[in-house]
C-alpha atoms as a PDB file:
ATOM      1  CA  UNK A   1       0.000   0.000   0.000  1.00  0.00           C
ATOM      2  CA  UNK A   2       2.734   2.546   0.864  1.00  0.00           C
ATOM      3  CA  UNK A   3       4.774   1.354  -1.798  1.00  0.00           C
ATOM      4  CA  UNK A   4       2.515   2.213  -4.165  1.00  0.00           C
ATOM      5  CA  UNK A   5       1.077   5.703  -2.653  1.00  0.00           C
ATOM      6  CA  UNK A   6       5.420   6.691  -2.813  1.00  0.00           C
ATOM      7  CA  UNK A   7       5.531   6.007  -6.181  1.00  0.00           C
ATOM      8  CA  UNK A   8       2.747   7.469  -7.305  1.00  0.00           C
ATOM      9  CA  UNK A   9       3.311  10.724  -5.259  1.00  0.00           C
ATOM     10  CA  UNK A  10       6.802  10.949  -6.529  1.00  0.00           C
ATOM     11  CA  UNK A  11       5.275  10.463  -9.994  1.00  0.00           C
ATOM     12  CA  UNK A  12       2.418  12.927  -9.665  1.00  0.00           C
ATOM     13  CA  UNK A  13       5.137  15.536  -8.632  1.00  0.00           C
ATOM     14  CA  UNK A  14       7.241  15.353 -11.233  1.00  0.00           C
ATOM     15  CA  UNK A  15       4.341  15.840 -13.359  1.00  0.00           C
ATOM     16  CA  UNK A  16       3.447  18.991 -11.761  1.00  0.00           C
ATOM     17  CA  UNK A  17       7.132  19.907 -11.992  1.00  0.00           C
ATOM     18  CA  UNK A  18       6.712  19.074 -15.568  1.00  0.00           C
ATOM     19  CA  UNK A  19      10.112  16.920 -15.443  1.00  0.00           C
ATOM     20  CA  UNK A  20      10.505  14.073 -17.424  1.00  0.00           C
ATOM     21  CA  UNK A  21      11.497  10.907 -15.430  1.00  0.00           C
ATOM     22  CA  UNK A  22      15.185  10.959 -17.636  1.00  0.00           C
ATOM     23  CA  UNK A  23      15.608  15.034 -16.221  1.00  0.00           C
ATOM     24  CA  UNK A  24      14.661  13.846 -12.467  1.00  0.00           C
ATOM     25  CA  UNK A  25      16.910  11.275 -12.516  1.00  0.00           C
ATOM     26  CA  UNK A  26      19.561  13.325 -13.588  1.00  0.00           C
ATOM     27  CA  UNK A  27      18.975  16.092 -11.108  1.00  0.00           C
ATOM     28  CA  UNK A  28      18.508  13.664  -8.052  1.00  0.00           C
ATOM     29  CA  UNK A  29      22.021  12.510  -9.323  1.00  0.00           C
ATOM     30  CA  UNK A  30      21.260   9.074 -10.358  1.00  0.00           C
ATOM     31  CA  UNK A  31      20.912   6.993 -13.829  1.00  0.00           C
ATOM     32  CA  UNK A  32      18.879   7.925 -16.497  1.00  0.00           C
ATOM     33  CA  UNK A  33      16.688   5.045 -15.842  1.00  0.00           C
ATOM     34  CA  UNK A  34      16.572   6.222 -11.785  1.00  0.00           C
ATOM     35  CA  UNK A  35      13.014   7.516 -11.699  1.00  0.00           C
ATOM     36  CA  UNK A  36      11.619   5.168 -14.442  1.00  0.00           C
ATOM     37  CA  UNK A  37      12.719   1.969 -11.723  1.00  0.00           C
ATOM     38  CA  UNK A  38      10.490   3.444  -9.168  1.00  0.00           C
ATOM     39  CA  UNK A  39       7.397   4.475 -11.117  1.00  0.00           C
ATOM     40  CA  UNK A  40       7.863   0.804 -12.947  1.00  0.00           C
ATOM     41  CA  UNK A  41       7.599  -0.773  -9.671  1.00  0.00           C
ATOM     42  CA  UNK A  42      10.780  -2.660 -10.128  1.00  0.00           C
ATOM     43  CA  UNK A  43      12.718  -0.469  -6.837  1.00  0.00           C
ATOM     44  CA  UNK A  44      11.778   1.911  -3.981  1.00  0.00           C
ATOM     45  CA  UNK A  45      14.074   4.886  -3.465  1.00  0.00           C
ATOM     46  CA  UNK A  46      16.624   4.397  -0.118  1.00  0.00           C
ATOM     47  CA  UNK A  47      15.499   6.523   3.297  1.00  0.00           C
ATOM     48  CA  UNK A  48      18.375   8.874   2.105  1.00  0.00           C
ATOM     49  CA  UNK A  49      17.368   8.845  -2.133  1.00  0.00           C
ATOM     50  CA  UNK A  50      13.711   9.907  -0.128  1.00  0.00           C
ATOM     51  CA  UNK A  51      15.032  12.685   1.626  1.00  0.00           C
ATOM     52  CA  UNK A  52      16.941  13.882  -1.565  1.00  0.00           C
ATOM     53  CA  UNK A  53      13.769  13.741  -3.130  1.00  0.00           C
ATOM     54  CA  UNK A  54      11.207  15.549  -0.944  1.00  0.00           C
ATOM     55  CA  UNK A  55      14.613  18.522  -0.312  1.00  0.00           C
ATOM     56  CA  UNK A  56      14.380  18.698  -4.039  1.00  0.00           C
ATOM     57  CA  UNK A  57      10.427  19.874  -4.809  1.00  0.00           C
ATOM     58  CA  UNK A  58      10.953  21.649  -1.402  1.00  0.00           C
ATOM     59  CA  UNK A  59       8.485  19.636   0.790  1.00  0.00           C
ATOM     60  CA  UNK A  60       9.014  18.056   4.026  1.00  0.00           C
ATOM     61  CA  UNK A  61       8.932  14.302   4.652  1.00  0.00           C
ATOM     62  CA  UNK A  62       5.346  15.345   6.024  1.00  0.00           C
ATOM     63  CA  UNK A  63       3.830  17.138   3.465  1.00  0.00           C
ATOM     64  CA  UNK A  64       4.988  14.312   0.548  1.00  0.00           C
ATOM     65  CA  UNK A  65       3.105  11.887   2.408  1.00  0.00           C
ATOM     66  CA  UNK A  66       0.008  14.901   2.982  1.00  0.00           C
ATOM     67  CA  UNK A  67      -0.923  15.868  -0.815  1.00  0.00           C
ATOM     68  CA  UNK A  68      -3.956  17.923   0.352  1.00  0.00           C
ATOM     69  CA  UNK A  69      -1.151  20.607   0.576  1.00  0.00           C
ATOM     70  CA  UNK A  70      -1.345  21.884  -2.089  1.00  0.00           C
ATOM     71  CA  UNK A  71       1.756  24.818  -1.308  1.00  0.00           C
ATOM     72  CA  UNK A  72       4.090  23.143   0.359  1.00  0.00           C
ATOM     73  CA  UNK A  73       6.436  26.188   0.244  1.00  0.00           C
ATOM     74  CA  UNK A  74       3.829  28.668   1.559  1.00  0.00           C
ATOM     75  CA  UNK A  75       2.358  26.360   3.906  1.00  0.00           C
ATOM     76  CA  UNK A  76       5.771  25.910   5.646  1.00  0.00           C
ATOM     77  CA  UNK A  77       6.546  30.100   5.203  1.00  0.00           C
ATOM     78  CA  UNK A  78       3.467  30.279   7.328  1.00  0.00           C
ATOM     79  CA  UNK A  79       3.996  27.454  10.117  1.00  0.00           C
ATOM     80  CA  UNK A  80       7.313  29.467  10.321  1.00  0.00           C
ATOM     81  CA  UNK A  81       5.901  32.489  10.907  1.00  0.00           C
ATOM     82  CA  UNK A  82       3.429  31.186  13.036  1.00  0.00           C
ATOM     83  CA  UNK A  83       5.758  29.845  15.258  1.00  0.00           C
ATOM     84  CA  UNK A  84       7.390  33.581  16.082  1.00  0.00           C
ATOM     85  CA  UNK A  85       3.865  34.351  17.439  1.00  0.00           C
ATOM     86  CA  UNK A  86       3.475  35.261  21.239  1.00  0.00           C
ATOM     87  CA  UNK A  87       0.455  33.042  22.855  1.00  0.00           C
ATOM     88  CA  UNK A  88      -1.509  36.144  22.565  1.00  0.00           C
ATOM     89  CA  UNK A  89      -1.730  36.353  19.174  1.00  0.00           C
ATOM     90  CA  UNK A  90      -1.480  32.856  18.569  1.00  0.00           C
ATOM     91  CA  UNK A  91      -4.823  33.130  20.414  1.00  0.00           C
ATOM     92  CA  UNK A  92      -5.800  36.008  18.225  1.00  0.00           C
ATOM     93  CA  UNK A  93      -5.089  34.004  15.157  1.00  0.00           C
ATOM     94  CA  UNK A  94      -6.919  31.183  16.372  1.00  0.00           C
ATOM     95  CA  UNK A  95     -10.318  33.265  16.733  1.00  0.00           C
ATOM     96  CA  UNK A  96      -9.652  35.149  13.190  1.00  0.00           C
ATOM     97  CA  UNK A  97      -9.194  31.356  11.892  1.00  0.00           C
ATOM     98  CA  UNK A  98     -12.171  29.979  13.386  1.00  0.00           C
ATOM     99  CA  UNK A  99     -13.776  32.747  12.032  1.00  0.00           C
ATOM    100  CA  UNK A 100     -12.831  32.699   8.444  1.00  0.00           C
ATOM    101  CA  UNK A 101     -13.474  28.569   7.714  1.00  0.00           C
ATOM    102  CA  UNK A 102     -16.798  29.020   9.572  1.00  0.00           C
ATOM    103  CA  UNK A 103     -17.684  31.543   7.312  1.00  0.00           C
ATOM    104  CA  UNK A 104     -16.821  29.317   4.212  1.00  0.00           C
ATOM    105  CA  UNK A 105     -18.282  26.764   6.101  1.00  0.00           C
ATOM    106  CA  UNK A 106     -21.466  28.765   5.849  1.00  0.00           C
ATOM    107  CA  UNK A 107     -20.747  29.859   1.796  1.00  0.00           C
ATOM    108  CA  UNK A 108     -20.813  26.466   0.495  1.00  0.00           C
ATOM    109  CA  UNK A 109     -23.781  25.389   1.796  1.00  0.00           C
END
C-alpha cells in the first residue's frame, strides 16, 4: 500500500514539476533510468534517495506523504511564521481562523 502511494506521489510531482522521469533522474544525481525503476515498480528509493527527493520539490517528509497541501512552500513560510507568534496572538489568530473557515463553512452550503 505505501509502496505504491510513494511512487505514485513521486510520480504525480514530477508531473506537476513538468520533469521528465530521464531530467529527475539526472537532477537527483542518479541513472537515467533512476526515476523510471520506481514508477515501474521494479525499486523503492533508499530513506536517504527519499530525503533527496522531498529537499528537491521543497516539501518536508510530512507534506509528501500529505498531498492535500497543495503549497508546500507557503504552507511551511506560514507554520514558520506562526511559530514567532506570542500566545496572545497565537490566540488572536486562532479566533480570526475559526472565524474565516466558519464563514466558508457557511458559503458552500
Amino acid at each position: 500500500m505505501y509502496e505504491d502511494f510513494i511512487r505514485e506521489r513521486i510520480n504525480n510531482l514530477r508531473m506537476q514539476h513538468n520533469l521528465s522521469e530521464y531530467q529527475l533522474s539526472l537532477d537527483l544525481g542518479h541513472s537515467q533510468g533512476y526515476i523510471q525503476s520506481i514508477t515501474s515498480e521494479r525499486i523503492l528509493p533508499s530513506m536517504s534517495a527519499f530525503l533527496e527527493i522531498c529537499e528537491y520539490f521543497e516539501i518536508t517528509p510530512l507534506e509528501f506523504f500529505d498531498p492535500s497541501i497543495s503549497n508546500p512552500p507557503l504552507f511551511q513560510a506560514v507554520i514558520n511564521d506562526i511559530k514567532t507568534l506570542s500566545e496572545n496572538d497565537l490566540l488572536l489568530l486562532s479566533l480570526v481562523l475559526k472565524r474565516i473557515t466558519s464563514t466558508s463553512s457557511s458559503i458552500e452550503k
